[in-house]
C-alpha atoms as a PDB file:
ATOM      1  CA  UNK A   1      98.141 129.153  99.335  1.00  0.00           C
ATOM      2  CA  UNK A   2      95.722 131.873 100.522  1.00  0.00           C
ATOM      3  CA  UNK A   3      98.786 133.430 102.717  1.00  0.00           C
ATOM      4  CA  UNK A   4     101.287 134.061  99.769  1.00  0.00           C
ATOM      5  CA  UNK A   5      98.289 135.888  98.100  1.00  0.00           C
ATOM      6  CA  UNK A   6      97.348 137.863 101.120  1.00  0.00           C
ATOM      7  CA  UNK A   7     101.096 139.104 101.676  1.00  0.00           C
ATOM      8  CA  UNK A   8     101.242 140.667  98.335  1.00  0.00           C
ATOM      9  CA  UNK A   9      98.091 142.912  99.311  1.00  0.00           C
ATOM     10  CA  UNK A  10      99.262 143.433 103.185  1.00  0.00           C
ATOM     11  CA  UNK A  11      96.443 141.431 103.873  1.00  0.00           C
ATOM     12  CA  UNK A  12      98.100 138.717 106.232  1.00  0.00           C
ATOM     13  CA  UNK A  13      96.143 139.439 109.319  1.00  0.00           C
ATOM     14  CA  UNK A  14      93.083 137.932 107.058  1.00  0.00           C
ATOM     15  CA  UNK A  15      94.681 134.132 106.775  1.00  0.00           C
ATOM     16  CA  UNK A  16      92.969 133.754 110.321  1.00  0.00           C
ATOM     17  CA  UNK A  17      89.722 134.179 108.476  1.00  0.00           C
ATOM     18  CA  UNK A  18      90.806 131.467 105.571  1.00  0.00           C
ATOM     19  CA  UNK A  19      91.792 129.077 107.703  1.00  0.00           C
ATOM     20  CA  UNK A  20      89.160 129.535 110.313  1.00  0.00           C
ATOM     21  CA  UNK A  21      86.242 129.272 107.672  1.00  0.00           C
ATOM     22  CA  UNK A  22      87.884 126.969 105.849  1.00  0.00           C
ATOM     23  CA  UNK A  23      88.299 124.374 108.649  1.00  0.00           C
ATOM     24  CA  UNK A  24      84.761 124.736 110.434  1.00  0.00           C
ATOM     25  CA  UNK A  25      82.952 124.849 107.144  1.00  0.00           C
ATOM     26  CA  UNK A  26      84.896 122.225 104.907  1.00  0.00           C
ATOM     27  CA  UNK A  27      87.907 120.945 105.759  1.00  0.00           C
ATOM     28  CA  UNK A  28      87.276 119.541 109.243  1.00  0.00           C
ATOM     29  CA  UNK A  29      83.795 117.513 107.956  1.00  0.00           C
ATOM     30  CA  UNK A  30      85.858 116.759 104.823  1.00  0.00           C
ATOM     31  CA  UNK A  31      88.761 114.894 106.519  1.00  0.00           C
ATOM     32  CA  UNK A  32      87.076 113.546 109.528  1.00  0.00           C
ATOM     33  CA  UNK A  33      84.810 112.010 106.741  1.00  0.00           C
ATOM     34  CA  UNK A  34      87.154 110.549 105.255  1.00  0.00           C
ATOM     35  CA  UNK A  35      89.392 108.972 107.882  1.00  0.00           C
ATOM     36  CA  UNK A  36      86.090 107.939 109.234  1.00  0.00           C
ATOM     37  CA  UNK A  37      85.923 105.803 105.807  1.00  0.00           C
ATOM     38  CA  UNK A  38      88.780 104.261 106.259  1.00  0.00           C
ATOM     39  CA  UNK A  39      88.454 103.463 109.882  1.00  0.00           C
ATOM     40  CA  UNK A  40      85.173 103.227 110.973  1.00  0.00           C
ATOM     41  CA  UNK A  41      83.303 102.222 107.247  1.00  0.00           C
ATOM     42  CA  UNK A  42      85.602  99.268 106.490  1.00  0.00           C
ATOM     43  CA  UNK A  43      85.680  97.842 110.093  1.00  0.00           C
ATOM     44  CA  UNK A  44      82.044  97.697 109.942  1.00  0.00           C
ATOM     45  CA  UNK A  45      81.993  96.137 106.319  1.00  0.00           C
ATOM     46  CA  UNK A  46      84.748  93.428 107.952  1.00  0.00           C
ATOM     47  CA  UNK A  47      82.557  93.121 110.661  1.00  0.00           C
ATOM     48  CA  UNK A  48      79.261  92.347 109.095  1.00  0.00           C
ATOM     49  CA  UNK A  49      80.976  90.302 106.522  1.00  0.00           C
ATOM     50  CA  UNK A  50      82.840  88.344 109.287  1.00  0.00           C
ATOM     51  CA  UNK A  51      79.395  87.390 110.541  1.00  0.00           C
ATOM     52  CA  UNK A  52      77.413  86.468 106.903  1.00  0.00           C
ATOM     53  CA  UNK A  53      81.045  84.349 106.751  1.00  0.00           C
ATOM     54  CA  UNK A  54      80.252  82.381 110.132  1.00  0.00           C
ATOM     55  CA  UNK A  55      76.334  82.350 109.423  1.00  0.00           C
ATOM     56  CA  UNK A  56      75.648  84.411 112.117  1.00  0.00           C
ATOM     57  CA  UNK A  57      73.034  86.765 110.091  1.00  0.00           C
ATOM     58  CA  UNK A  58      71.319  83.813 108.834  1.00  0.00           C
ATOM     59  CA  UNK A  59      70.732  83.011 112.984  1.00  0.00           C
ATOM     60  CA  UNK A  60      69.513  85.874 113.690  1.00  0.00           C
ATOM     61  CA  UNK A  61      66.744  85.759 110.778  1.00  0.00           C
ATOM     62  CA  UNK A  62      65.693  81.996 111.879  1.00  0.00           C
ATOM     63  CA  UNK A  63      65.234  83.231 115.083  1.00  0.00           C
ATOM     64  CA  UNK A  64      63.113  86.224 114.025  1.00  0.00           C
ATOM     65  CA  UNK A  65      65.402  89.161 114.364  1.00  0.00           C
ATOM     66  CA  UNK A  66      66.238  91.390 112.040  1.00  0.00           C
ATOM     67  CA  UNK A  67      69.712  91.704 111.206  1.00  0.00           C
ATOM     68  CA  UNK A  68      69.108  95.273 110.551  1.00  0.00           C
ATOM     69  CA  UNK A  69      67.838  96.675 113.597  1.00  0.00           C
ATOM     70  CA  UNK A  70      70.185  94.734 115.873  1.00  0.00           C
ATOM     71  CA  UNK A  71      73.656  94.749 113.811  1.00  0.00           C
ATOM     72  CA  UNK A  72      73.247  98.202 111.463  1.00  0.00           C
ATOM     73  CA  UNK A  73      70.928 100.412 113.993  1.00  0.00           C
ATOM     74  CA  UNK A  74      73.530 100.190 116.611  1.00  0.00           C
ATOM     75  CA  UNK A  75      76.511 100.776 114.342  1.00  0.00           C
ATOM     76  CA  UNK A  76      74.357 103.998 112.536  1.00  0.00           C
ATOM     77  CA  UNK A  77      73.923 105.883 115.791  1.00  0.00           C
ATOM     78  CA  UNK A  78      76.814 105.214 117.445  1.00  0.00           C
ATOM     79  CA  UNK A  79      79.144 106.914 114.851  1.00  0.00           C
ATOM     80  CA  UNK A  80      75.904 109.478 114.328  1.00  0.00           C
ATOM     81  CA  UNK A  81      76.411 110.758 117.978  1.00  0.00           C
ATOM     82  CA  UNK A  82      80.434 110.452 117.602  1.00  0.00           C
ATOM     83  CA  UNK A  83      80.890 112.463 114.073  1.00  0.00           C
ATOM     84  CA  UNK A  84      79.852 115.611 115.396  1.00  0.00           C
ATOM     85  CA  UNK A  85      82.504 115.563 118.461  1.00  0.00           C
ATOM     86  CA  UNK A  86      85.003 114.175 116.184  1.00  0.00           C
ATOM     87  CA  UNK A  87      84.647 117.108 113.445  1.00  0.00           C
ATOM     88  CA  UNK A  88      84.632 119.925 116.343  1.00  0.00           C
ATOM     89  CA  UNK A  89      87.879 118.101 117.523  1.00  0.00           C
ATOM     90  CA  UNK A  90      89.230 118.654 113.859  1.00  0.00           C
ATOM     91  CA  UNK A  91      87.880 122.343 113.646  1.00  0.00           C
ATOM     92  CA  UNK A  92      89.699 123.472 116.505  1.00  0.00           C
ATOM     93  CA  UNK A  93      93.167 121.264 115.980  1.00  0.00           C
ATOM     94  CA  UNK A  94      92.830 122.913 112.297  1.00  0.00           C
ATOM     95  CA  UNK A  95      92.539 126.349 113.566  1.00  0.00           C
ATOM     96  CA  UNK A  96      95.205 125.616 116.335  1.00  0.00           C
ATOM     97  CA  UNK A  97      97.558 124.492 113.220  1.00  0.00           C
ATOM     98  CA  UNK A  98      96.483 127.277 111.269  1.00  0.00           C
ATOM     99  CA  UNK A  99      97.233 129.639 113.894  1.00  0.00           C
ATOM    100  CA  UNK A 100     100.956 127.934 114.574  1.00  0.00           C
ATOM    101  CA  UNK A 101     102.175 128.037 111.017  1.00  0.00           C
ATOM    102  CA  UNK A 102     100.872 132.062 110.268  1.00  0.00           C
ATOM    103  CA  UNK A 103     103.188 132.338 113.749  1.00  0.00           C
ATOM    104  CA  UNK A 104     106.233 130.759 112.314  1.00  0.00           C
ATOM    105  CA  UNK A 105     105.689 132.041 108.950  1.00  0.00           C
ATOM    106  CA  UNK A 106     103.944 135.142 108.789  1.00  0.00           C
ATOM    107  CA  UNK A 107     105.242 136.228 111.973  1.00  0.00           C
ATOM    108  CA  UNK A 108     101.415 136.742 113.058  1.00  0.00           C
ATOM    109  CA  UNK A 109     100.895 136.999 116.617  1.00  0.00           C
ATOM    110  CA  UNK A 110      98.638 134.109 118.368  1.00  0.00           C
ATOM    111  CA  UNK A 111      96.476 136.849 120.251  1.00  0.00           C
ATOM    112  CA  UNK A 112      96.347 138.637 116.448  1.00  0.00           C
ATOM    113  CA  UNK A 113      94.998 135.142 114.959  1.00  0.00           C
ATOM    114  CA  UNK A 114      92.974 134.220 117.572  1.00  0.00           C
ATOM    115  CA  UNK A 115      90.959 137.488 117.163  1.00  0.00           C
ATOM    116  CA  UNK A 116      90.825 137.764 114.323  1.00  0.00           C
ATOM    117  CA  UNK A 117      89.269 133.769 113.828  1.00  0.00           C
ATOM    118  CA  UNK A 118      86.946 134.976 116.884  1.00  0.00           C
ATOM    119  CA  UNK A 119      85.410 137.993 114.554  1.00  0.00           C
ATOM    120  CA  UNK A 120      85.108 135.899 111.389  1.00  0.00           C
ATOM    121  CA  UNK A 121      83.868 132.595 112.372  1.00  0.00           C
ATOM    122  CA  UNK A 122      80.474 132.574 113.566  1.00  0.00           C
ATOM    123  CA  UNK A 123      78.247 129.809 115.047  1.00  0.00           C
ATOM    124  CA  UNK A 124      76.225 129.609 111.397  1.00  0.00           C
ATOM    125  CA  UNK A 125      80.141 128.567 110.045  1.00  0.00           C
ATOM    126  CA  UNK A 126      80.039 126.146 112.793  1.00  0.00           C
ATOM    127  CA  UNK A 127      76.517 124.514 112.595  1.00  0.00           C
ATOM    128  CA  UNK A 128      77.127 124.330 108.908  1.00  0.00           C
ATOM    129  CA  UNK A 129      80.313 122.109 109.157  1.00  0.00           C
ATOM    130  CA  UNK A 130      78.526 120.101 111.773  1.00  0.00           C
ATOM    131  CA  UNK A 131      75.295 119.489 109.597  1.00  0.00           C
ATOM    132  CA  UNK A 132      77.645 118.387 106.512  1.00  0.00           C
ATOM    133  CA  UNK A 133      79.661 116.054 108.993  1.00  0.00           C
ATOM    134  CA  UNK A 134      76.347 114.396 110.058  1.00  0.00           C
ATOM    135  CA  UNK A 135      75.408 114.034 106.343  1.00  0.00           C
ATOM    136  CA  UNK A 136      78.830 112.424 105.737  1.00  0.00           C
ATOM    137  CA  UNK A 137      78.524 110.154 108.696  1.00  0.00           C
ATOM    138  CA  UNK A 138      75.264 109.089 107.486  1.00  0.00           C
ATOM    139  CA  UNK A 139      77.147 107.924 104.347  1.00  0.00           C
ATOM    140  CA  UNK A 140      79.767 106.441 106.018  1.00  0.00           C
ATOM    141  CA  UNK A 141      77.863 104.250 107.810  1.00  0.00           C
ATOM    142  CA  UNK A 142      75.218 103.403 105.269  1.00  0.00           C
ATOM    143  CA  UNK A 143      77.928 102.042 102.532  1.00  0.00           C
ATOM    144  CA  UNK A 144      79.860 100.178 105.432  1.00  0.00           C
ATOM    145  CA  UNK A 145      76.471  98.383 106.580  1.00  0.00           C
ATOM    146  CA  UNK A 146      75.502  97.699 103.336  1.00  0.00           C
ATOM    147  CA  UNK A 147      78.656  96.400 101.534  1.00  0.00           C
ATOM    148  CA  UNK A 148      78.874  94.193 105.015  1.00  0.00           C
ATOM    149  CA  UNK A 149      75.647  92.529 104.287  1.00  0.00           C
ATOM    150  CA  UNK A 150      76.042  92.454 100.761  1.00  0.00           C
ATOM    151  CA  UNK A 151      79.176  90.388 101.401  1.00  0.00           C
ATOM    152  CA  UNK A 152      80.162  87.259 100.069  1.00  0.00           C
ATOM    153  CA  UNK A 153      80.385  83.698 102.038  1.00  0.00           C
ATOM    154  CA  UNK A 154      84.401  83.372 102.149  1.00  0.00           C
ATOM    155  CA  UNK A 155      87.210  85.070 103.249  1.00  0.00           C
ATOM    156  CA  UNK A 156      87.877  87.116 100.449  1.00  0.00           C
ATOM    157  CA  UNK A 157      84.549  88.333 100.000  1.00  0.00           C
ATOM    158  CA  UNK A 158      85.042  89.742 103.218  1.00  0.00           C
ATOM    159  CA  UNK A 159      88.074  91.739 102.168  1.00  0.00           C
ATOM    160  CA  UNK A 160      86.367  93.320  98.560  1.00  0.00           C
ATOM    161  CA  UNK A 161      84.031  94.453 101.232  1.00  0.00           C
ATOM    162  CA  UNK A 162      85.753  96.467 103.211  1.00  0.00           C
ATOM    163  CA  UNK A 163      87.653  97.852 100.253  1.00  0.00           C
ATOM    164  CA  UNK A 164      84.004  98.871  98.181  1.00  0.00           C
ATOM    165  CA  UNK A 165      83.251 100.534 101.581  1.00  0.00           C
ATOM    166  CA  UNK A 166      85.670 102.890 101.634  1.00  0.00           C
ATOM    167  CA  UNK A 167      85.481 103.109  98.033  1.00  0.00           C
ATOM    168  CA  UNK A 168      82.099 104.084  97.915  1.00  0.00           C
ATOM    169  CA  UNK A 169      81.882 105.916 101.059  1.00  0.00           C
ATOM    170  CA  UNK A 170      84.707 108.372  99.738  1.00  0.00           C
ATOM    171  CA  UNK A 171      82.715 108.324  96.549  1.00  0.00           C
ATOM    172  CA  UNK A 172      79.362 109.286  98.253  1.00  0.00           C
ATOM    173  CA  UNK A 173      81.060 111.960 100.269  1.00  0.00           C
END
């Protein structure tokens, strides 16, 4: 959209900065977020609600553990420490795309774009996208957790949980 805009002004070189921004500070976070959701959120809602199904919750509170520090901890950190090399896989593939299609259509060199996304993105652009991806994680994780617990003693419970976790993680992010 940016790059039909630019053209008019003889601006094209600058699309390198739109998408480059773009991607690291929104884009990247946005859509890892959100096939993180879909992925990662309802498998743990199926998971959790797989186990309040069987009654294996309710065994690990008779026997003094709590469910929350041995089934959600785990699951928190371990897409916490994942997000963050997920979204800089996205930034760069983005930027990588970005850079392809102003080739094809703008006839924009790839040494031209790749400049050009060097000077304008900047490691603030970078630790921003980063810090919202960790917030969005954080999200992620807390509505697929808790939607798991939360769930229901049958079969189908199990399935309206998984579906309000990505319903409400996409609504929280």
């Amino acid at each position: 959209v940016g790059a039909l805009q630019l053209q008019k002004f003889g601006a094209s070189i600058y699309v390198a900065d739109l998408v480059g921004v773009g991607m690291t500070r929104e884009m990247a976070p946005l859509m890892t977020a959100i096939i993180m959701s879909g992925r990662t959120g309802a498998a743990y809602a199926a998971q959790l609600g797989t186990m309040t199904v069987n009654e294996e919750v309710d065994a690990l509170r008779t026997f003094g553990i709590p469910p929350l520090d041995f089934l959600v901890l785990p699951r928190m950190l371990a897409l916490m420490l994942m997000m963050p090399l997920l979204a800089l896989y996205a930034m760069g593939m983005g930027i990588v795309a970005g850079g392809l299609s102003a080739w094809g259509v703008m006839d924009i060199t790839p040494q031209q774009y790749m400049g050009e996304t060097q000077l304008a993105v900047g490691l603030v652009d970078i630790a921003t996208g980063l810090i919202k991806a960790s917030v969005f994680v954080g999200l992620v994780a807390i509505a697929g957790c808790l939607r798991g617990m939360q769930s229901g003693r049958n079969a189908a419970a199990v399935g309206k949980a998984a579906t309000s976790a990505v319903v409400t993680s996409i609504l929280l992010i």
